[in-house]
Protein backbone atom coordinates (compact mmCIF):
# COMPACT_ATOMS: atom_id res chain seq x y z
CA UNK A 1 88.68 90.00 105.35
CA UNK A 2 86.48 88.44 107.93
CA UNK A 3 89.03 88.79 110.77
CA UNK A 4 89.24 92.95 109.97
CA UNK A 5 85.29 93.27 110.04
CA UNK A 6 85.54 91.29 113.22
CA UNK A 7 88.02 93.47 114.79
CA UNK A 8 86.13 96.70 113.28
CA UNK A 9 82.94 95.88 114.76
CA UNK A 10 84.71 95.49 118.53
CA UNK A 11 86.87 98.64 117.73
CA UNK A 12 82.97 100.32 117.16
CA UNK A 13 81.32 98.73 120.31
CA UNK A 14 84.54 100.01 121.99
CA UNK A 15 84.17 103.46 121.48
CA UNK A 16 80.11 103.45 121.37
CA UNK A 17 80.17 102.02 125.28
CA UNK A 18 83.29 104.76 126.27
CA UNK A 19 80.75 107.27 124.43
CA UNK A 20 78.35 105.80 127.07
CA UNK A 21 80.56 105.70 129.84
CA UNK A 22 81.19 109.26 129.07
CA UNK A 23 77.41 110.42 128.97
CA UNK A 24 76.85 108.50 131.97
CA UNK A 25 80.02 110.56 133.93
CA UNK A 26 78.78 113.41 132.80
CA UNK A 27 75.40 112.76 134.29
CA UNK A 28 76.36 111.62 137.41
CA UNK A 29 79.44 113.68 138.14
CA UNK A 30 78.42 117.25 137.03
CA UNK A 31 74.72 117.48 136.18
CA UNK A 32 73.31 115.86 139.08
CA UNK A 33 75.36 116.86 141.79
CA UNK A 34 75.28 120.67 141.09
CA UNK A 35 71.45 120.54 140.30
CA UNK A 36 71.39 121.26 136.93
CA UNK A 37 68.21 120.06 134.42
CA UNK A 38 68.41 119.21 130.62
CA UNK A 39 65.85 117.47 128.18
CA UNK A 40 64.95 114.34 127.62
CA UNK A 41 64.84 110.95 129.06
CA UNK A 42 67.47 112.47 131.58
CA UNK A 43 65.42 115.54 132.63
CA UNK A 44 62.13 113.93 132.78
CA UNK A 45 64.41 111.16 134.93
CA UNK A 46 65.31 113.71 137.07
CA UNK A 47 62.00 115.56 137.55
CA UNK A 48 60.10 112.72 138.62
CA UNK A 49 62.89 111.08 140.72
CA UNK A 50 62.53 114.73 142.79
CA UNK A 51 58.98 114.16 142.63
CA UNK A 52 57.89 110.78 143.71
CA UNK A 53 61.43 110.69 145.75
CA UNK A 54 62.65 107.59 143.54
CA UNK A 55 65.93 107.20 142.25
CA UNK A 56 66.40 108.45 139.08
CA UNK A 57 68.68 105.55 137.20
CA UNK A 58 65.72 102.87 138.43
CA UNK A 59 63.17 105.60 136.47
CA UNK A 60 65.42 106.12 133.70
CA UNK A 61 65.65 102.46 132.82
CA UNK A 62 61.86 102.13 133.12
CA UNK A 63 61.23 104.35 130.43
CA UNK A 64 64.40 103.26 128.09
CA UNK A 65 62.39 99.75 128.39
CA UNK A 66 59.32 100.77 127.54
CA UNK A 67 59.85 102.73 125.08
CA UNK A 68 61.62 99.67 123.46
CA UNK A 69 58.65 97.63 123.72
CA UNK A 70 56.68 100.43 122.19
CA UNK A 71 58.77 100.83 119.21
CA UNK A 72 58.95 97.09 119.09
CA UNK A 73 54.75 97.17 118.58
CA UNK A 74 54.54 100.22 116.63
CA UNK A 75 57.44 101.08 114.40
CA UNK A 76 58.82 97.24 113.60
CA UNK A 77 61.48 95.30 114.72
CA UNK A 78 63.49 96.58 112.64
CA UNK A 79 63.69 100.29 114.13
CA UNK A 80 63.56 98.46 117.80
CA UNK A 81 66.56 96.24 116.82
CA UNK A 82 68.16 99.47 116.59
CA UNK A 83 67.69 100.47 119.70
CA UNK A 84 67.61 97.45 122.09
CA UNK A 85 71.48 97.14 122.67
CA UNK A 86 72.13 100.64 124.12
CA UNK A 87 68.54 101.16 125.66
CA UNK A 88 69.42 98.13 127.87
CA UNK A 89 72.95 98.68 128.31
CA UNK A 90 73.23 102.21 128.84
CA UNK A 91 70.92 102.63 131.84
CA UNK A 92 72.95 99.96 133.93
CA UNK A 93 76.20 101.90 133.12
CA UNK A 94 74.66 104.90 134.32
CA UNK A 95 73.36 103.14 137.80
CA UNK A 96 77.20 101.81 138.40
CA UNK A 97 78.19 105.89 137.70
CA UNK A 98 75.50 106.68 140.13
CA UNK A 99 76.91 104.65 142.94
CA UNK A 100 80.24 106.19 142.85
CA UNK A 101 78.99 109.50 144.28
CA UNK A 102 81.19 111.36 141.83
CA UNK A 103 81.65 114.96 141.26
CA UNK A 104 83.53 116.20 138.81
CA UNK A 105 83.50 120.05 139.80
CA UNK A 106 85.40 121.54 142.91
CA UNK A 107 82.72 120.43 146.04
CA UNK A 108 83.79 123.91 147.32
CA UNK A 109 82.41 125.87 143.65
CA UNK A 110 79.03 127.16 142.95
CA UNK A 111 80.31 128.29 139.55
CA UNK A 112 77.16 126.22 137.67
CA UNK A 113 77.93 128.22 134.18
CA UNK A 114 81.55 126.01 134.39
CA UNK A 115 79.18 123.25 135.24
CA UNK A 116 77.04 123.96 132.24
CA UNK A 117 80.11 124.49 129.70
CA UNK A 118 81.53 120.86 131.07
CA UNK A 119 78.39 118.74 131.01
CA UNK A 120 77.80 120.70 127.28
CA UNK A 121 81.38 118.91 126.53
CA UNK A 122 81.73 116.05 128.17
CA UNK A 123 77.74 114.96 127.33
CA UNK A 124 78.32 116.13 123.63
CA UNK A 125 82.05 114.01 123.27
CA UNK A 126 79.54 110.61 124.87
CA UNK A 127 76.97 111.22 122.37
CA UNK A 128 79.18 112.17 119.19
CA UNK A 129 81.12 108.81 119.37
CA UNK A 130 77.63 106.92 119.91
CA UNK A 131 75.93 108.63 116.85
CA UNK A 132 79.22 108.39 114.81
CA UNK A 133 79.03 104.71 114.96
CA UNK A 134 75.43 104.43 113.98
CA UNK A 135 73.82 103.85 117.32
CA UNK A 136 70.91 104.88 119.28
CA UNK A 137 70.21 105.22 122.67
CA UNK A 138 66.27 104.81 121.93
CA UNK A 139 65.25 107.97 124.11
CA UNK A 140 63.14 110.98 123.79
CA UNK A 141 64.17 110.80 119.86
CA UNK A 142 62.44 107.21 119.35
CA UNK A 143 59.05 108.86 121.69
CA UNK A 144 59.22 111.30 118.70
CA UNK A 145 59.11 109.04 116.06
CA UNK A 146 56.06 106.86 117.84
CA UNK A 147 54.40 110.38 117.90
CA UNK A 148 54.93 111.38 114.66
CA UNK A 149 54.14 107.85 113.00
CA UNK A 150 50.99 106.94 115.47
CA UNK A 151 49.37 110.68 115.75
CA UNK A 152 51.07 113.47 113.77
CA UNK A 153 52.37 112.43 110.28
CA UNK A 154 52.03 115.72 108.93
CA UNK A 155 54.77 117.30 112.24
CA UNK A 156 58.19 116.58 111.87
CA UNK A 157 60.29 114.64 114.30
CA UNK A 158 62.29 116.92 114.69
CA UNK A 159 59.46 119.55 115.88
CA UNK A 160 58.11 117.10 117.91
CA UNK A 161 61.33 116.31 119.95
CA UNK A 162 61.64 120.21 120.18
CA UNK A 163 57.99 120.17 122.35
CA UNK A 164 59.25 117.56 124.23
CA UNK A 165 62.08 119.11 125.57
CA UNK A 166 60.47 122.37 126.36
CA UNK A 167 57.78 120.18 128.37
CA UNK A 168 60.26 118.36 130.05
CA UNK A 169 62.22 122.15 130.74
CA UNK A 170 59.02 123.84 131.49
CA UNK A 171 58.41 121.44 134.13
CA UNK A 172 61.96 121.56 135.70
CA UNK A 173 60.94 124.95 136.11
CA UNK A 174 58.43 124.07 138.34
CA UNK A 175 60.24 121.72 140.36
CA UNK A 176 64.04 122.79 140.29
CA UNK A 177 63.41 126.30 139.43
CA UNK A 178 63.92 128.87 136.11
CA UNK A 179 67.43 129.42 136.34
CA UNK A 180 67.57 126.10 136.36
CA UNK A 181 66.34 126.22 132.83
CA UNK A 182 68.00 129.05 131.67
CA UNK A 183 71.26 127.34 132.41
CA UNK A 184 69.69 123.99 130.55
CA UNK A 185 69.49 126.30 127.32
CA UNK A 186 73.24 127.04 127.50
CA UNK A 187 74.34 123.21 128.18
CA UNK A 188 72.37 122.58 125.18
CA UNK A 189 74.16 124.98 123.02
CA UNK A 190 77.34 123.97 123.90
CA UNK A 191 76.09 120.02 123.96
CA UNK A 192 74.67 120.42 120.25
CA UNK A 193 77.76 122.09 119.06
CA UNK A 194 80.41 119.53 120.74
CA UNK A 195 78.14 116.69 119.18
CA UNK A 196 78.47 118.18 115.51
CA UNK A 197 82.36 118.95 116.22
CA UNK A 198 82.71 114.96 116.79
CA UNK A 199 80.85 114.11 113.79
CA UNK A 200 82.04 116.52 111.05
CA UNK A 201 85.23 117.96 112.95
CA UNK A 202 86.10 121.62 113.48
CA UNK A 203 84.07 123.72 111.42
CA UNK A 204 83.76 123.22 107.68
CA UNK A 205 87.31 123.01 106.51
CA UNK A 206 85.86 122.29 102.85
CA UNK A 207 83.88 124.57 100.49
CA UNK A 208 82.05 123.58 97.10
CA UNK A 209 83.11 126.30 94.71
CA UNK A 210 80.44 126.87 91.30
CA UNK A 211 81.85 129.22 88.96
CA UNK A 212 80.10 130.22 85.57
CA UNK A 213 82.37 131.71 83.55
CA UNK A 214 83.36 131.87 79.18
CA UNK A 215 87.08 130.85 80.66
CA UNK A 216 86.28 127.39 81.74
CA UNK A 217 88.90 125.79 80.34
CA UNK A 218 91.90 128.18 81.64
CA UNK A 219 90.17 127.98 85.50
CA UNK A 220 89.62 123.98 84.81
CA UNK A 221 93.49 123.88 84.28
CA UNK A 222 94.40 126.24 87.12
CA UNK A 223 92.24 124.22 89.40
CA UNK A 224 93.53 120.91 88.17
CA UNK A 225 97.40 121.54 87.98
CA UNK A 226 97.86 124.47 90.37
CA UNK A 227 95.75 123.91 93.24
CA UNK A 228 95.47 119.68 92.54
CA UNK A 229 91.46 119.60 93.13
CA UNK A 230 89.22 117.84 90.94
CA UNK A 231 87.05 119.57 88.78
CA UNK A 232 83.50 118.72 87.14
CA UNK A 233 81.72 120.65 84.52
CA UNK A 234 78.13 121.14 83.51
CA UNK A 235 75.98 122.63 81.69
CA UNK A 236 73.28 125.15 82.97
CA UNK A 237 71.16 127.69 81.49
CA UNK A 238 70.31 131.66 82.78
CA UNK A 239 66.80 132.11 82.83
CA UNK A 240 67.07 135.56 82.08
CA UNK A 241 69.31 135.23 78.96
CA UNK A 242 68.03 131.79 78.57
CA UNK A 243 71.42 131.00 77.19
CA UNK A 244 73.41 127.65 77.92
CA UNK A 245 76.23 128.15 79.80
CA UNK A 246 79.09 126.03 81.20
CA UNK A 247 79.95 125.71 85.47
CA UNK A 248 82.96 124.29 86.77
CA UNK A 249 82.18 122.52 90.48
CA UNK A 250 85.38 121.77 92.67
CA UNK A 251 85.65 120.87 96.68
CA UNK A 252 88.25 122.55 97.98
CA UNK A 253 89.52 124.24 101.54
CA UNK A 254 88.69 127.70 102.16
CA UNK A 255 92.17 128.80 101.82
CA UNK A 256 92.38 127.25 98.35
CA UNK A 257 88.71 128.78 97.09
CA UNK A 258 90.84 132.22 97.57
CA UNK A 259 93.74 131.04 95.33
CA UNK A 260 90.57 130.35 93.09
CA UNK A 261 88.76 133.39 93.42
CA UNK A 262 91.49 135.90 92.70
CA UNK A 263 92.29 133.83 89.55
CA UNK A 264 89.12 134.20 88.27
CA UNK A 265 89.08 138.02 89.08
CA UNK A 266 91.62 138.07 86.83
CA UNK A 267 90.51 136.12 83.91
CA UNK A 268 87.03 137.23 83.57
CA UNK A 269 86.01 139.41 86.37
CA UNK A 270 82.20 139.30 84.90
CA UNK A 271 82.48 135.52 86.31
CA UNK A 272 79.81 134.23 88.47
CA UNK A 273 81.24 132.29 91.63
CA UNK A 274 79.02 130.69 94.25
CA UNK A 275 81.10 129.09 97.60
CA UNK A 276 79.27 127.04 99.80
CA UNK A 277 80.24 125.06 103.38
CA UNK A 278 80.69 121.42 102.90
CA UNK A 279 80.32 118.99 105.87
CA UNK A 280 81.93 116.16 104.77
CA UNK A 281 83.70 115.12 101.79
CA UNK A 282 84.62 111.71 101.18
CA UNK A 283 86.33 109.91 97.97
CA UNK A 284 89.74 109.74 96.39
CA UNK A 285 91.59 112.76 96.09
CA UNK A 286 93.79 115.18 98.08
CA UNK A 287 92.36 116.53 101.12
CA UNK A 288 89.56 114.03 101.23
CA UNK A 289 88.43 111.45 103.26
CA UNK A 290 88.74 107.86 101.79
CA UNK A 291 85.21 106.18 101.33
CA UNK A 292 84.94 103.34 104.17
CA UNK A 293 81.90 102.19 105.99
CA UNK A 294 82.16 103.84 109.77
């Protein structure tokens, strides 16, 4: 038992530093060379390395430190402990990608909408397999939380990351240009969407079906021995009719909620049915995932 927990915990470092490596390739070999901007600790890396003509690794580790030694003060060592592996490590693998003078797109292209679409990817793919595994790379997301905790409680993190990036953008602007920015919005897009593609997969290949209907029992047994989902039942009550009433909840794929729906059309077509996206799914069953600890 101790051996596999062993080898599961290198498996995870594994894949968190080629999620690293990745970011840092993606950096080095498409962003920088074609003169693209994005948010965060790498934009603001960027902008002040044009600025003060200082290389923008040496600037980017700076502030990954310091913002470890300010979470360390403020939020606890627990939050910095978090944070101190990657905020160390990742910098110096981005340096050593710096020094290869990569560059991923055609030398000969000044197609930077193919550069946004690959950094989007390849920056999304890095990040996914870091977050997956529970990681942080103690950025502009920690800042946000020292904000939020140490001057605006009553903002969320998440808003406050959001000004941060459109300060960091707003100045790129200045310095790099707006296009520049307008093509930061689009890497962004694509970057948020690969990142939630690694995490949860493809879409939502699960729904949560809710059906209130007098035929519970006939749609319990349909969904139990024809389609082979599991099925829980409730009770709820209509505030209009203020009547109890019985739901049947079952996770199924979207295909499947179909096979559902047109059953219950034709048992009791004054049925209430309610089909939601589910993200994840996890437990014993067919179709889901089983329960481990990632």
């Amino acid at each position: 038992m101790l051996l596999k927990k062993i080898n599961r915990g290198i498996i995870d470092y594994l894949i968190v530093y080629i999620g690293c490596m990745i970011q840092a390739f993606a950096v080095t070999a498409i962003l920088k060379p074609n003169g693209l901007v994005v948010g965060g600790f790498t934009g603001i890396s960027l902008v002040l390395g044009q600025l003060i003509n200082v290389n923008y690794t040496f600037i980017y580790y700076t502030l990954c430190v310091s913002v470890l030694i300010i979470a360390w003060l403020i939020l606890g060592k627990k939050e910095a402990l978090k944070i101190i592996l990657l905020s160390t490590t990742y910098p110096i693998i981005l340096i050593l990608f710096d020094n290869l003078n990569l560059n991923f797109i055609d030398a000969n292209s000044n197609d930077k909408l193919l550069s946004c679409i690959y950094y989007g990817i390849f920056a999304g793919i890095g990040l996914g397999l870091v977050l997956k595994n529970g990681f942080s790379q103690g950025s502009s997301d920690t800042v946000a939380k020292i904000i939020h905790k140490k001057f605006f409680p009553f903002i969320s993190v998440s808003q406050i990351l959001l000004v941060i990036d459109i300060c960091i953008l707003t100045l790129s602007g200045f310095v790099f240009g707006r296009n520049a920015v307008l093509y930061a919005i689009i890497m962004q897009m694509i970057y948020v969407k690969t990142v939630d593609t690694v995490l949860f997969g493809f879409g939502s290949s699960l729904v949560k079906m809710v059906i209130v209907s007098t035929k519970t029992t006939e749609i319990s047994d349909y969904i139990l021995n024809k389609i082979n989902k599991g099925v829980s039942i409730g009770n709820i009550t209509g505030a209009h009719s203020n009547k109890s009433k019985t739901k049947i909840i079952s996770v199924c794929s979207a295909r499947e909620s179909m096979l559902i729906k047109n059953f219950v059309a034709k048992m009791d077509n004054d049925a209430f049915i309610n089909v939601v996206p589910v993200i994840s799914a996890w437990g014993k069953g067919y179709g889901l995932d089983n329960l481990e600890i990632d």
